[in-house]
Protein backbone atom coordinates (compact mmCIF):
# COMPACT_ATOMS: atom_id res chain seq x y z
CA UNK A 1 57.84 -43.04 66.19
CA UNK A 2 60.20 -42.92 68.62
CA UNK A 3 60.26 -44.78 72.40
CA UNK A 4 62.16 -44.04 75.15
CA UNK A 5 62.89 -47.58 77.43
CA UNK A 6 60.37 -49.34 78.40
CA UNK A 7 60.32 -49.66 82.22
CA UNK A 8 56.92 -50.96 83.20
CA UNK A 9 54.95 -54.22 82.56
CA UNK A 10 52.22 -51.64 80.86
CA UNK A 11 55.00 -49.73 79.16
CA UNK A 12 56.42 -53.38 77.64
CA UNK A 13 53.08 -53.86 76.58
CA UNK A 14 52.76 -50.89 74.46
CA UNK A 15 55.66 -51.30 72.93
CA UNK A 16 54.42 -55.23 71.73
CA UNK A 17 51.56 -53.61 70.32
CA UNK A 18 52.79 -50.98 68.46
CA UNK A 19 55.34 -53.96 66.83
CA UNK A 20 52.25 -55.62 66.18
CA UNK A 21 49.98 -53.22 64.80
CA UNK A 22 53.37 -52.24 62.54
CA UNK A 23 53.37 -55.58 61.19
CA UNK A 24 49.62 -56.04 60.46
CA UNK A 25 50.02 -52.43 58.98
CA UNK A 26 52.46 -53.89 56.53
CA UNK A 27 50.68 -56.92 55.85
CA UNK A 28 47.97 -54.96 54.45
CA UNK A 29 50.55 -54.04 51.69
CA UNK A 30 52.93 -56.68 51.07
CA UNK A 31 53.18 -60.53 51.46
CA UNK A 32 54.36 -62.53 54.29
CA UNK A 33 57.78 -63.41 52.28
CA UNK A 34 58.48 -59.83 52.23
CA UNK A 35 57.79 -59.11 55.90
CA UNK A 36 61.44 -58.44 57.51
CA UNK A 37 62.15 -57.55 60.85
CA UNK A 38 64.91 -54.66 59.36
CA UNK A 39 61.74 -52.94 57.68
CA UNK A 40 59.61 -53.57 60.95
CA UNK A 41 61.85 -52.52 63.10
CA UNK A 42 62.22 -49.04 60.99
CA UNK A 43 58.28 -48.46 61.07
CA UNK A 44 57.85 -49.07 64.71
CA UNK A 45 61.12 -46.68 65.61
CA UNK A 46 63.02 -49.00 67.57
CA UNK A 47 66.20 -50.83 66.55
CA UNK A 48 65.87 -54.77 65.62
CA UNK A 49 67.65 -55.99 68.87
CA UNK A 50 65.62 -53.69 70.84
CA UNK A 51 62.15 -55.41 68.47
CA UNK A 52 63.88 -59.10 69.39
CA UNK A 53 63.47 -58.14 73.02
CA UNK A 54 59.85 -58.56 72.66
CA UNK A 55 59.15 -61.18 69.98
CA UNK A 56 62.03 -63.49 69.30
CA UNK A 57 62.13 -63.79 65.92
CA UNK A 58 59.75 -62.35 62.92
CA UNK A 59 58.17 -65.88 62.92
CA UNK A 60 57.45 -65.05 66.36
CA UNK A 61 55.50 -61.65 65.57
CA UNK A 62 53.79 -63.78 62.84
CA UNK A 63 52.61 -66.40 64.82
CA UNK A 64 50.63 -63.69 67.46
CA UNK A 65 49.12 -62.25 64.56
CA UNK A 66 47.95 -65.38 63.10
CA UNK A 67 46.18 -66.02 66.33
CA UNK A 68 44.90 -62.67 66.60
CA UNK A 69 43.45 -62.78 63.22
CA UNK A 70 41.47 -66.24 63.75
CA UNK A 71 39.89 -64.89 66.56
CA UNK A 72 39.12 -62.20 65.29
CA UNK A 73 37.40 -64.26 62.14
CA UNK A 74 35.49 -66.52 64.47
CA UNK A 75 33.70 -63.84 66.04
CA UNK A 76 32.85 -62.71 62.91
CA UNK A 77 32.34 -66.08 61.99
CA UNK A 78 29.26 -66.63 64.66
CA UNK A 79 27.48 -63.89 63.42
CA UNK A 80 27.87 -65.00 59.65
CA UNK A 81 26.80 -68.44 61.03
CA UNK A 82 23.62 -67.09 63.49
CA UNK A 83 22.26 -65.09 60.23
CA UNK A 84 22.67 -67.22 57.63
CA UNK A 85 22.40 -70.79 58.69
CA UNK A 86 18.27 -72.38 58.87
CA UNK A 87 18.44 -74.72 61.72
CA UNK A 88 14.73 -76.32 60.83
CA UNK A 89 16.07 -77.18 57.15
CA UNK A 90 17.39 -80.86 56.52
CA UNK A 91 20.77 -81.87 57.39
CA UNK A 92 22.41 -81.88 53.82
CA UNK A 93 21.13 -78.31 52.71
CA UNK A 94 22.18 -76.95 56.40
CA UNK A 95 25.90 -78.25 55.31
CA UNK A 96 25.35 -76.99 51.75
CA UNK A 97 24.91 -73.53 53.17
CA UNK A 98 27.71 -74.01 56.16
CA UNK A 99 30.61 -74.75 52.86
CA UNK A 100 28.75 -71.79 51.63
CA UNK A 101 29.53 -69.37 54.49
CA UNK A 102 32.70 -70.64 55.27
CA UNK A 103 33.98 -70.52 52.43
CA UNK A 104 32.81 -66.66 51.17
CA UNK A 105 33.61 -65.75 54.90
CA UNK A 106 37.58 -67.05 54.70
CA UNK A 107 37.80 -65.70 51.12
CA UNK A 108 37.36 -62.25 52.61
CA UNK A 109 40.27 -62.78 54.78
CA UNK A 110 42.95 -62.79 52.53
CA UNK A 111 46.07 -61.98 55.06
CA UNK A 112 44.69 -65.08 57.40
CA UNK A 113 44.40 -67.24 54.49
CA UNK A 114 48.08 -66.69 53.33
CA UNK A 115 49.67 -66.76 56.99
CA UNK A 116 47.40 -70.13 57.27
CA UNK A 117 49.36 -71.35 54.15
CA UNK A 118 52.93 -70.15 56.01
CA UNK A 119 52.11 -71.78 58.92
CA UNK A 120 53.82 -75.47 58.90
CA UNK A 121 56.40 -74.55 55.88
CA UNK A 122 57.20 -70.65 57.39
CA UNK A 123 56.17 -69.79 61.00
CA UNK A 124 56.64 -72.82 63.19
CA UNK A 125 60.73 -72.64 62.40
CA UNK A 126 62.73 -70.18 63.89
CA UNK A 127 60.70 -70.30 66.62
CA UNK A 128 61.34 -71.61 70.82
CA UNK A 129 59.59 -74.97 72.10
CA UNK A 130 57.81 -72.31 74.00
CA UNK A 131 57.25 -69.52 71.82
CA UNK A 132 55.26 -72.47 69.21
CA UNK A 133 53.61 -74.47 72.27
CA UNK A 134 51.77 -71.33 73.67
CA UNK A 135 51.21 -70.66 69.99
CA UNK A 136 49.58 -74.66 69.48
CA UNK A 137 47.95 -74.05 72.92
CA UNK A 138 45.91 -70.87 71.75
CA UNK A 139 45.24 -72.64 68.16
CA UNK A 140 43.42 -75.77 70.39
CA UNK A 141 41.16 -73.36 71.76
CA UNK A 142 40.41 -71.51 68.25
CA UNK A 143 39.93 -75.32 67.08
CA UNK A 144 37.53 -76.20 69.65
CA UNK A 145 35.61 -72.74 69.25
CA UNK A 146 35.60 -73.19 65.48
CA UNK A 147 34.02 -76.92 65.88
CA UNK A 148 31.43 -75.73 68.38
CA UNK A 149 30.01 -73.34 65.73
CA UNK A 150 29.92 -76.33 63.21
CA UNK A 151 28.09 -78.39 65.67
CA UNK A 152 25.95 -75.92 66.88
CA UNK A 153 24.25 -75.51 63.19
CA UNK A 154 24.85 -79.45 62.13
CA UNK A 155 24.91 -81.21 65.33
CA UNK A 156 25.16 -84.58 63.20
CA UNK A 157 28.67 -83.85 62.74
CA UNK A 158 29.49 -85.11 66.14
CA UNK A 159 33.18 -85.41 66.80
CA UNK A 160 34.01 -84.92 63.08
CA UNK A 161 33.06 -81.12 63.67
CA UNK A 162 36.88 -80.67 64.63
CA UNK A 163 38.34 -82.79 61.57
CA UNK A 164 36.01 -80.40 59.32
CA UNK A 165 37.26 -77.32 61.37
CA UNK A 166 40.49 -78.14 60.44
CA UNK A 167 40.17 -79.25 57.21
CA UNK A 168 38.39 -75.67 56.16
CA UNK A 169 41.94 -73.99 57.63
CA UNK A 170 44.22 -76.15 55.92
CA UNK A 171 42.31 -75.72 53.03
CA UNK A 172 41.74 -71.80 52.60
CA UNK A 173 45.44 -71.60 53.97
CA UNK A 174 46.55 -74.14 50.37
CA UNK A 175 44.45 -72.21 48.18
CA UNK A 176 45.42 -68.65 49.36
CA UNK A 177 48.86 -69.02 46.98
CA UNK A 178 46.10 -69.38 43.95
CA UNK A 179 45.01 -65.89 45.03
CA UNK A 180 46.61 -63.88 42.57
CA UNK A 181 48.48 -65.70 39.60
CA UNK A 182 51.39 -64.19 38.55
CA UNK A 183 51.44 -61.83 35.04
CA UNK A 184 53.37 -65.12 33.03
CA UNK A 185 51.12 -67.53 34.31
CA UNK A 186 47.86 -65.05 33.23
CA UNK A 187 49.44 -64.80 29.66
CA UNK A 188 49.74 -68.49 29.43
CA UNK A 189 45.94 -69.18 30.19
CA UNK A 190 44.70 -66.78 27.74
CA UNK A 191 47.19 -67.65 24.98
CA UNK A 192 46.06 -71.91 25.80
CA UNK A 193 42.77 -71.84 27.12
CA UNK A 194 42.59 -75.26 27.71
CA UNK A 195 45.25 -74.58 30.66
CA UNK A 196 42.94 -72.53 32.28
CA UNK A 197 41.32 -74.96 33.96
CA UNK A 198 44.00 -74.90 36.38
CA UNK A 199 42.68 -70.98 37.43
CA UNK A 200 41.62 -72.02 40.83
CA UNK A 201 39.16 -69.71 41.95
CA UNK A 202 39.72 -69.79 45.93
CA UNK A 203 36.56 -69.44 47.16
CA UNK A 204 34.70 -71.54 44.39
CA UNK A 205 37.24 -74.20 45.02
CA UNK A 206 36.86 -73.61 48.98
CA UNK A 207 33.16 -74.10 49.04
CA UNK A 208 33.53 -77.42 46.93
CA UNK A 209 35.92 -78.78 49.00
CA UNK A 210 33.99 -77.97 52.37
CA UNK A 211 30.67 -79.21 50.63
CA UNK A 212 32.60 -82.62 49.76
CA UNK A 213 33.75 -82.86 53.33
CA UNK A 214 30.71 -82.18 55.13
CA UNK A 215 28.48 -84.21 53.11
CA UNK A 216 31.08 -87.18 53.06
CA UNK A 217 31.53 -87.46 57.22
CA UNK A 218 27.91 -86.98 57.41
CA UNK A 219 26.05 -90.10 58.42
CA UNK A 220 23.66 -91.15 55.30
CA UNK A 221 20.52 -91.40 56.14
């Protein structure tokens, strides 16, 4: 693909998207560690300083998707949430079957998961003040929207609905590096089966940790 220079506001705008859709294109193949902006910048036809006029840095490009993705999830989210979730059922089983849904729901998103667990140590550096305050600006919304679902199906939450929110993030974000164990680490837990209780399962682990979380800010009753 090749552009000629972009001379419009609508004309800049395609060319962000196509460096977007590139780079969710390539995340569907490879891990965020191997994203670079030299490979991105060869799918998407345009040289890197030409890409760095539209997105600063790869952490940059990283951070829009991340934000794209987790809306994208908490649409899905409400619909997950609206079938799933008995409102007239008591309090603990509702947040039994919340952990439930969260957790199989996030599992399923594998490449928000992982740029979740990049976030603090990856994509917030080598970023501007203002590139990562719109960024933290968008992710108070996706917050607020996230803990408005909780409360909406266990309204006893109350203001711990946006601890929980975030807690389900960080979370799925840690466990997404136990996604895949590497061919060594396999060998090992066969050979010593003892050490296999280390083999986190991600979304078994998830929906413990969620269940523990909800059920412990709950009020007891």
């Amino acid at each position: 693909m090749t552009f000629q220079r972009a001379r419009t506001e609508e004309q800049r705008e395609i060319r962000r998207r196509a460096i977007l859709d590139a780079a969710t294109a390539m995340l569907d193949e490879m891990p965020v560690a191997a994203l670079t902006l030299n490979e991105l910048s060869r799918r998407v036809g345009l040289a890197k300083p030409n890409v760095l006029r539209y997105f600063e840095s790869r952490e940059a490009v990283l951070l829009e998707l991340l934000d794209h993705f987790l809306q994208e999830w908490l649409t899905e989210l409400a619909g997950e949430l609206a079938t799933g979730v008995d409102e007239s059922q008591p309090m603990a089983r509702r947040a039994t079957v919340l952990a439930e849904i969260l957790s199989r729901s996030l599992s399923g998103q594998a490449v928000l998961c992982e740029l979740f667990g990049a976030q603090g140590s990856v994509l917030e550096h080598n970023v501007s003040v203002e590139v990562v305050a719109r960024y933290k600006r968008a992710s108070l919304d996706r917050l607020t929207t996230m803990a408005a679902l909780m409360q909406k199906y266990l309204p006893e939450l109350g203001n711990d609905a946006a601890f929980c929110s975030l807690q389900a993030m960080l979370t799925a974000g840690a466990l997404s590096a136990y996604r895949s164990p590497p061919p060594s680490l396999q060998a090992a837990y066969q050979a010593e089966p003892d050490l296999a209780r280390f083999h986190l399962d991600p979304k078994e682990y998830l929906q413990q940790a969620l269940t523990a979380t909800l059920l412990g800010v709950l009020p007891r009753r």
